[in-house]
Every structure is written in structure tokens, then in C-alpha cells.
PDB file of N, CA and C in Angstrom:
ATOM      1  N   UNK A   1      74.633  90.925  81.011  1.00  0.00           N
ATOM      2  CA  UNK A   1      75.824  90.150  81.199  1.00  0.00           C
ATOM      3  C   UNK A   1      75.414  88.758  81.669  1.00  0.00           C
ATOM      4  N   UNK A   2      76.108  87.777  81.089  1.00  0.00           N
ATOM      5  CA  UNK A   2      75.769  86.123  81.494  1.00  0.00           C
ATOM      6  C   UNK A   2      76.512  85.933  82.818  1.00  0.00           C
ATOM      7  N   UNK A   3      76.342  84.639  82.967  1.00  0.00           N
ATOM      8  CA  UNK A   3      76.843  84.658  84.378  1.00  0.00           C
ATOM      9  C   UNK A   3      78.400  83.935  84.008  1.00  0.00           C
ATOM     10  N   UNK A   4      78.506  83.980  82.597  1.00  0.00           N
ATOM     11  CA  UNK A   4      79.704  83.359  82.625  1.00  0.00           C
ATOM     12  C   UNK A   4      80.314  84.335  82.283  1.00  0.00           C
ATOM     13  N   UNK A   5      80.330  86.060  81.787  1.00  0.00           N
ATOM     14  CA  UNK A   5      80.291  87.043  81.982  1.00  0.00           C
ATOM     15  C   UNK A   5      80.634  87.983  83.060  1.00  0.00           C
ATOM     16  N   UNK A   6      79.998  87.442  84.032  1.00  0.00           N
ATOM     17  CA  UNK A   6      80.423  88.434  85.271  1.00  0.00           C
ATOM     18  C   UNK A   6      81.598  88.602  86.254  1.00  0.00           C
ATOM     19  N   UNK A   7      81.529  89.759  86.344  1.00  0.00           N
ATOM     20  CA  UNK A   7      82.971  89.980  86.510  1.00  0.00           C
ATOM     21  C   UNK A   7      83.590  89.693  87.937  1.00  0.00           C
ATOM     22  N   UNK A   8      84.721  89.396  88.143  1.00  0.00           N
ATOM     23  CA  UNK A   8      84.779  88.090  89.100  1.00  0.00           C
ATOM     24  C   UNK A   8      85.764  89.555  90.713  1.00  0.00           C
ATOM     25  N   UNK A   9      85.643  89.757  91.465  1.00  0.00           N
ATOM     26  CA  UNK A   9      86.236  90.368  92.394  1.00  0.00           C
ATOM     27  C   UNK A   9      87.877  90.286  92.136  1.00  0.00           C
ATOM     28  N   UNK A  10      88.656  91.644  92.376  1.00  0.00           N
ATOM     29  CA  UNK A  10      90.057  91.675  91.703  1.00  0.00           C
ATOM     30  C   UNK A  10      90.378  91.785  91.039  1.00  0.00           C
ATOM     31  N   UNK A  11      89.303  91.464  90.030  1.00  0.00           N
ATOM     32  CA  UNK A  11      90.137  92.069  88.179  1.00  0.00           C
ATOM     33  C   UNK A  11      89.721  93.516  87.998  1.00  0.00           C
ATOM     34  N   UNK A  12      90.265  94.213  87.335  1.00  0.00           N
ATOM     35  CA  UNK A  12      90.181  95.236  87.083  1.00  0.00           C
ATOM     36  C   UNK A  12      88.868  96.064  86.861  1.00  0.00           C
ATOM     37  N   UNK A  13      88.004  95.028  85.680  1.00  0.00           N
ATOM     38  CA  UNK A  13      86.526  94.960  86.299  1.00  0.00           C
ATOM     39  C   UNK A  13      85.667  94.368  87.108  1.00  0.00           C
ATOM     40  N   UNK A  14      85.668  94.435  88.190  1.00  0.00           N
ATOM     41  CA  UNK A  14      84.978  93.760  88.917  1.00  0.00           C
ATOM     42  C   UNK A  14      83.363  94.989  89.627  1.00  0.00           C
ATOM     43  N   UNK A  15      83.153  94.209  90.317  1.00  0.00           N
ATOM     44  CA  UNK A  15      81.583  94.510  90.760  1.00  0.00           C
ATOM     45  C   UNK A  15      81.348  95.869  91.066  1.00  0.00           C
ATOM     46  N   UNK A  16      82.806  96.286  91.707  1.00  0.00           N
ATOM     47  CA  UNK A  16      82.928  97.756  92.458  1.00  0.00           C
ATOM     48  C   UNK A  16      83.386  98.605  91.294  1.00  0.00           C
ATOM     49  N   UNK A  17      83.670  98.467  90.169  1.00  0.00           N
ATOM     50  CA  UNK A  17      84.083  99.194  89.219  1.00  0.00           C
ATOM     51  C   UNK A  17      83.198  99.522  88.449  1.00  0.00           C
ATOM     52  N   UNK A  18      82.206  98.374  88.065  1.00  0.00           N
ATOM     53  CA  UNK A  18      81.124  98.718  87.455  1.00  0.00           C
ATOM     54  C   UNK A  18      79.883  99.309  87.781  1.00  0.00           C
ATOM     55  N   UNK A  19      80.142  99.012  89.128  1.00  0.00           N
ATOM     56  CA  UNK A  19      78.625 100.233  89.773  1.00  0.00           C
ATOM     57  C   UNK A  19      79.456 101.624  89.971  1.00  0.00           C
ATOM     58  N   UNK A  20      80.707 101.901  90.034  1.00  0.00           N
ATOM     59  CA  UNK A  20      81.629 103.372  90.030  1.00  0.00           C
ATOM     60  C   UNK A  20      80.791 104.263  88.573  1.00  0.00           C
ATOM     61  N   UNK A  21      80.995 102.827  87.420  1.00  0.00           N
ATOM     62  CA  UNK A  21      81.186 103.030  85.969  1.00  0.00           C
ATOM     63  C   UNK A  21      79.614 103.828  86.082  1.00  0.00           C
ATOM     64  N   UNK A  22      78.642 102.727  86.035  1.00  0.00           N
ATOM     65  CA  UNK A  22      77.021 103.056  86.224  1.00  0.00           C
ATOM     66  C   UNK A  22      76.751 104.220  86.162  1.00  0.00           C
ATOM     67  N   UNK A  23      76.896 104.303  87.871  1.00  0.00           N
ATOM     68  CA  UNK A  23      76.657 105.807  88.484  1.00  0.00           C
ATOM     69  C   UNK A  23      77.343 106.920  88.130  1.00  0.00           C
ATOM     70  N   UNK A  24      78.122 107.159  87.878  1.00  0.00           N
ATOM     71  CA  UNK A  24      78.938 108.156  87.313  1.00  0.00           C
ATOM     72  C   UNK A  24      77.850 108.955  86.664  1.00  0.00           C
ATOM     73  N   UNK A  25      77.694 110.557  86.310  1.00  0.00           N
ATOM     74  CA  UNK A  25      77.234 111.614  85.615  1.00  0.00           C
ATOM     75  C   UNK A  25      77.309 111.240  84.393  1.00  0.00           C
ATOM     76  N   UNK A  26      76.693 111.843  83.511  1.00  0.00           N
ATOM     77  CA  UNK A  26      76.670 111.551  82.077  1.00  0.00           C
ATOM     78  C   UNK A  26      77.982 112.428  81.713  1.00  0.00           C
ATOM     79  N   UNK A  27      78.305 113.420  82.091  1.00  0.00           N
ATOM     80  CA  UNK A  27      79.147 114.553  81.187  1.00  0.00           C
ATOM     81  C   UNK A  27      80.856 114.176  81.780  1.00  0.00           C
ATOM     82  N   UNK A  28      80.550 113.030  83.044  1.00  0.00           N
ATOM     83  CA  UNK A  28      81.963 112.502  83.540  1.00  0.00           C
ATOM     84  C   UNK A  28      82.464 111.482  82.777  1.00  0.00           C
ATOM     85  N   UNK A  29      83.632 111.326  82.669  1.00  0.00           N
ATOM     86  CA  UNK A  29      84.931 110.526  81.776  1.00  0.00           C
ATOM     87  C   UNK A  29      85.217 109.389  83.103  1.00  0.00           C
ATOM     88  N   UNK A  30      85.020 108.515  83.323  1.00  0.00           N
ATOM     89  CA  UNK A  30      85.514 107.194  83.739  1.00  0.00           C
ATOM     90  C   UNK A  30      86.230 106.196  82.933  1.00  0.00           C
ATOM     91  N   UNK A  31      87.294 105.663  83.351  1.00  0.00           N
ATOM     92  CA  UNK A  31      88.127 104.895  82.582  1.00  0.00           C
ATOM     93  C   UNK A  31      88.554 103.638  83.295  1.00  0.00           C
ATOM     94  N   UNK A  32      87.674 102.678  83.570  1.00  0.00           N
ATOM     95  CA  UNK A  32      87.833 101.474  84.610  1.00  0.00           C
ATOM     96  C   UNK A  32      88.934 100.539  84.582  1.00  0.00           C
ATOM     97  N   UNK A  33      89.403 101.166  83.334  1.00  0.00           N
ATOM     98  CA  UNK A  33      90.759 100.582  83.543  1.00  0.00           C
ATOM     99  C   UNK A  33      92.328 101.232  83.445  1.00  0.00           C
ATOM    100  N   UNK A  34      91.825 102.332  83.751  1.00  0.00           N
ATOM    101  CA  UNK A  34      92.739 103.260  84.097  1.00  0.00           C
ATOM    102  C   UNK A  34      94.310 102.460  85.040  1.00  0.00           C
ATOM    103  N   UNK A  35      93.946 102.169  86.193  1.00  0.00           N
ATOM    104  CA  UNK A  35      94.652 101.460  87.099  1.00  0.00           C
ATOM    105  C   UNK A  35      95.543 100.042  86.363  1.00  0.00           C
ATOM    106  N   UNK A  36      94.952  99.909  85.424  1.00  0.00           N
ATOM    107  CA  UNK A  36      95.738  98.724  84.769  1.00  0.00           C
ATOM    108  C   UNK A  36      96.587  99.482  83.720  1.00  0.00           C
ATOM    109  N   UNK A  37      95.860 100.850  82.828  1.00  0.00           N
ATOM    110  CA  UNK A  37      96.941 101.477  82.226  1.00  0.00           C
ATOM    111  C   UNK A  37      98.505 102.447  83.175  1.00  0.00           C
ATOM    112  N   UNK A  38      97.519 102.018  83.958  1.00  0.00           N
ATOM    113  CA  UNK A  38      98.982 103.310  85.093  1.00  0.00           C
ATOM    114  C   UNK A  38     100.065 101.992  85.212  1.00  0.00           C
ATOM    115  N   UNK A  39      99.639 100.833  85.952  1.00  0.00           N
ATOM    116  CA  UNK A  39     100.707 100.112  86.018  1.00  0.00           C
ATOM    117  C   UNK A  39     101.373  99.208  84.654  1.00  0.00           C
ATOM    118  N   UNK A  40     100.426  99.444  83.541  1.00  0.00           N
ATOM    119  CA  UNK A  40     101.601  99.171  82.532  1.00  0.00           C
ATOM    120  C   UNK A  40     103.195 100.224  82.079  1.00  0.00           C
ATOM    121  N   UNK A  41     102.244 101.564  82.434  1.00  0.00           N
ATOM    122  CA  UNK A  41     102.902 102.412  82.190  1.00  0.00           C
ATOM    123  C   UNK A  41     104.534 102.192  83.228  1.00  0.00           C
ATOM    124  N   UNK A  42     104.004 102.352  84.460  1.00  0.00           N
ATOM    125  CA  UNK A  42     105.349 102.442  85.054  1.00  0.00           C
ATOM    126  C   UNK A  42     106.063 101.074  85.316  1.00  0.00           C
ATOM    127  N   UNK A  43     105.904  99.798  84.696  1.00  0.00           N
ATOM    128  CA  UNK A  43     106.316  98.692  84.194  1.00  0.00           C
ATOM    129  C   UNK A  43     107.712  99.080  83.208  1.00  0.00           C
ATOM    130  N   UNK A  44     106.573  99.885  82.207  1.00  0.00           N
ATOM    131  CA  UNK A  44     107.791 100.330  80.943  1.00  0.00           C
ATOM    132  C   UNK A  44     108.910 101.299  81.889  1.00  0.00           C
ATOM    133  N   UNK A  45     108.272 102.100  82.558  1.00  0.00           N
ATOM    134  CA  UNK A  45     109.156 102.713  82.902  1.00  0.00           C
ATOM    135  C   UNK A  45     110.250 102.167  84.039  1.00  0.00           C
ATOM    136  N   UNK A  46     109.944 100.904  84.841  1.00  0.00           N
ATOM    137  CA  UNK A  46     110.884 100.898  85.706  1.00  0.00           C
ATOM    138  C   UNK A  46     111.881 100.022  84.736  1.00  0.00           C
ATOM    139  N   UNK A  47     111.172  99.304  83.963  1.00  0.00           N
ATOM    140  CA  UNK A  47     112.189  98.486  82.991  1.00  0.00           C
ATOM    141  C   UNK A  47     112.737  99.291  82.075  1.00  0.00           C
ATOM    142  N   UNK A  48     113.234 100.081  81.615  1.00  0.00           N
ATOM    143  CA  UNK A  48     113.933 101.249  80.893  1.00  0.00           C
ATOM    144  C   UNK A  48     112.978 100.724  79.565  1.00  0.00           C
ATOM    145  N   UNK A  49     112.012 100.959  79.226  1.00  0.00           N
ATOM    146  CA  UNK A  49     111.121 100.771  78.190  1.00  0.00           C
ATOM    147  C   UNK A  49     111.093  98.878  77.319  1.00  0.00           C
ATOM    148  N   UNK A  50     111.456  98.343  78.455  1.00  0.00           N
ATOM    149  CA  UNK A  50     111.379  97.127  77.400  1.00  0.00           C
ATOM    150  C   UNK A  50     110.179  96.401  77.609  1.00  0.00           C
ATOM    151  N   UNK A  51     109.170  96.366  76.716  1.00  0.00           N
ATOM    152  CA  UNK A  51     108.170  95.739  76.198  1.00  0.00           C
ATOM    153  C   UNK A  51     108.396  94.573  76.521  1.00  0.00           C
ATOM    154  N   UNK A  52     108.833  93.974  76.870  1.00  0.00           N
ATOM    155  CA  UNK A  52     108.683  92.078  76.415  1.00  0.00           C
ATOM    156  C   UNK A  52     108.881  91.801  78.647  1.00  0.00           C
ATOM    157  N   UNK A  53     109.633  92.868  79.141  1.00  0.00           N
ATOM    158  CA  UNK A  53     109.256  92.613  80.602  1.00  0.00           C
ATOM    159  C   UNK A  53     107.740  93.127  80.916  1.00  0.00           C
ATOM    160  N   UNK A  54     107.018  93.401  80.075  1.00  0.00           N
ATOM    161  CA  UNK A  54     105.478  93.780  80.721  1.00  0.00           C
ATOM    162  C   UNK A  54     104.567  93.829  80.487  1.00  0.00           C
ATOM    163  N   UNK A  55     104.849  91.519  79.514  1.00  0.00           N
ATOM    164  CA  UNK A  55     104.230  91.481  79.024  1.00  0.00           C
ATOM    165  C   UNK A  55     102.597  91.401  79.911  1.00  0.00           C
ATOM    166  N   UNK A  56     102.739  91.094  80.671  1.00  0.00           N
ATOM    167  CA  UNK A  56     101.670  90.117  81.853  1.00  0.00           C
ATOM    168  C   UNK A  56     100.498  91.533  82.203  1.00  0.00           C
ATOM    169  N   UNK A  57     101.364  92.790  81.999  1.00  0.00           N
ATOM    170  CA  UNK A  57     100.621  94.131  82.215  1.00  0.00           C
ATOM    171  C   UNK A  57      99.838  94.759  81.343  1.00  0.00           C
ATOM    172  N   UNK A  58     100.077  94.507  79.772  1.00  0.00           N
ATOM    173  CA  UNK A  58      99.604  94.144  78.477  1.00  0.00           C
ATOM    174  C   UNK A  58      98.529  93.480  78.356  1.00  0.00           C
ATOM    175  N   UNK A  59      98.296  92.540  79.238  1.00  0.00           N
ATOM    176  CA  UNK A  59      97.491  91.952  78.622  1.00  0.00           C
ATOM    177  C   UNK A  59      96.250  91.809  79.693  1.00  0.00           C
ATOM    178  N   UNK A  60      96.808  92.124  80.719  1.00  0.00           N
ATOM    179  CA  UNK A  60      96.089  92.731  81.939  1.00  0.00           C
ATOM    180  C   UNK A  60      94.527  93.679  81.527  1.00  0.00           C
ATOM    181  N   UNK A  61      95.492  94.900  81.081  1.00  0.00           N
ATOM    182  CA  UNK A  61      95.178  96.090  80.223  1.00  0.00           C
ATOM    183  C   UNK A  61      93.881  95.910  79.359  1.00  0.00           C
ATOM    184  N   UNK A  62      94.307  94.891  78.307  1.00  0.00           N
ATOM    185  CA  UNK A  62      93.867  94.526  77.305  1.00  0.00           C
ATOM    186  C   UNK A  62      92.639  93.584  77.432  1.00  0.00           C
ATOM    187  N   UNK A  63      92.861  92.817  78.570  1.00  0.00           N
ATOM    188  CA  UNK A  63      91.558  91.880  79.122  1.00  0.00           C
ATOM    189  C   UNK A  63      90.345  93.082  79.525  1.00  0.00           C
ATOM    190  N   UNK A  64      90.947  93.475  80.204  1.00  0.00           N
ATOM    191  CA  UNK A  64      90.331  94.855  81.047  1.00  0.00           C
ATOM    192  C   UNK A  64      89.475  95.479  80.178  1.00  0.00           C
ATOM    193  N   UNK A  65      89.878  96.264  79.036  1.00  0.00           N
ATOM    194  CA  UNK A  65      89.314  96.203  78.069  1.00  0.00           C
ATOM    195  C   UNK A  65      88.047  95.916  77.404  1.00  0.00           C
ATOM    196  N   UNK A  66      88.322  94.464  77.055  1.00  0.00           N
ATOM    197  CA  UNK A  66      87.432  93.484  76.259  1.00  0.00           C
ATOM    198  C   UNK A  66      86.661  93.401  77.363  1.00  0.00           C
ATOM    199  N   UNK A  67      86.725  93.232  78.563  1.00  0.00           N
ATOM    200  CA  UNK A  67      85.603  93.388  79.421  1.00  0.00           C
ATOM    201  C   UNK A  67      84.355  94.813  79.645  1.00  0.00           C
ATOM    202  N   UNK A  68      85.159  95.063  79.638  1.00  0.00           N
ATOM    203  CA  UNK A  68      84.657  96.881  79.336  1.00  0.00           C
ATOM    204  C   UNK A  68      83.725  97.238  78.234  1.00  0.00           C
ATOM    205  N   UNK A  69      84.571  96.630  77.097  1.00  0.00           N
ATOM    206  CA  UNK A  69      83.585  97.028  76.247  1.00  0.00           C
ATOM    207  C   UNK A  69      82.560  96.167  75.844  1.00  0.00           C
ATOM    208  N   UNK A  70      82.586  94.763  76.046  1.00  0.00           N
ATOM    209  CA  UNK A  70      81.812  94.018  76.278  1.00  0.00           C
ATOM    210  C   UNK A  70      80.400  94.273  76.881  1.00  0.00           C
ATOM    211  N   UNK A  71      80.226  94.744  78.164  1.00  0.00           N
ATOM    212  CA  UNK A  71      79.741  94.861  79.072  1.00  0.00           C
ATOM    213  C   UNK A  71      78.795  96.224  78.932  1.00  0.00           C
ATOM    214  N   UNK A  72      79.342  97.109  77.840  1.00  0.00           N
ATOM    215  CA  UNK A  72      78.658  97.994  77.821  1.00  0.00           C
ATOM    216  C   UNK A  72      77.778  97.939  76.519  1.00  0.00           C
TER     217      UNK A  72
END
């Protein structure tokens, strides 16, 4: 990872997520961005499913992501 790359404290990936990710067992399921899919989820849900209030959680998600897989 570059240093323009690295992942900055507070985002979803950050420093503590990725040494969680690391260490983890081989035969364990980690999902580092789990926490960003939970709160999109109940976004939709407190907004009676409307997409366009969550958006900011979307893309949250989705950064989260591209970092993720980036990185690996």
C-alpha cells in the first residue's frame, strides 16, 4: 500500500481493521466492512426503504469496499 493509500483512522478501513483483517485464521470470514453494510441497512430501514435518503451510506459502503479490495 502507498502512502497515498493508507488508510486514514475512522474510515471504515482504517489501521485497526486491517490488522483485525491480517490476523484473522485462514478458515475465518471477516468482512471489514460489515459495520458500514449494517448502517446502510438500517438507513433503508428507518427511512421506509427510500434509497435516495442513504445516499451518503452507499457510498460509504462502497468506498469501504474499493479500499478493501484494493489493499488486498
Amino acid at each position: 500500500m502507498t502512502s497515498k493509500d493508507t488508510p486514514e483512522e475512522g474510515t471504515p478501513w482504517d489501521k485497526k481493521t486491517s490488522e483485525k483483517f491480517e490476523s484473522k485464521r485462514l478458515s475465518e470470514y471477516y468482512d471489514p466492512c460489515q459495520e458500514a453494510a449494517n448502517r446502510s441497512l438500517k438507513c433503508l430501514h428507518r427511512n421506509g426503504g427510500d434509497r435516495e435518503m442513504c445516499t451518503d451510506y452507499f457510498q460509504a459502503y462502497r468506498d469501504c469496499k474499493k479500499q478493501w479490495v484494493s489493499a488486498i
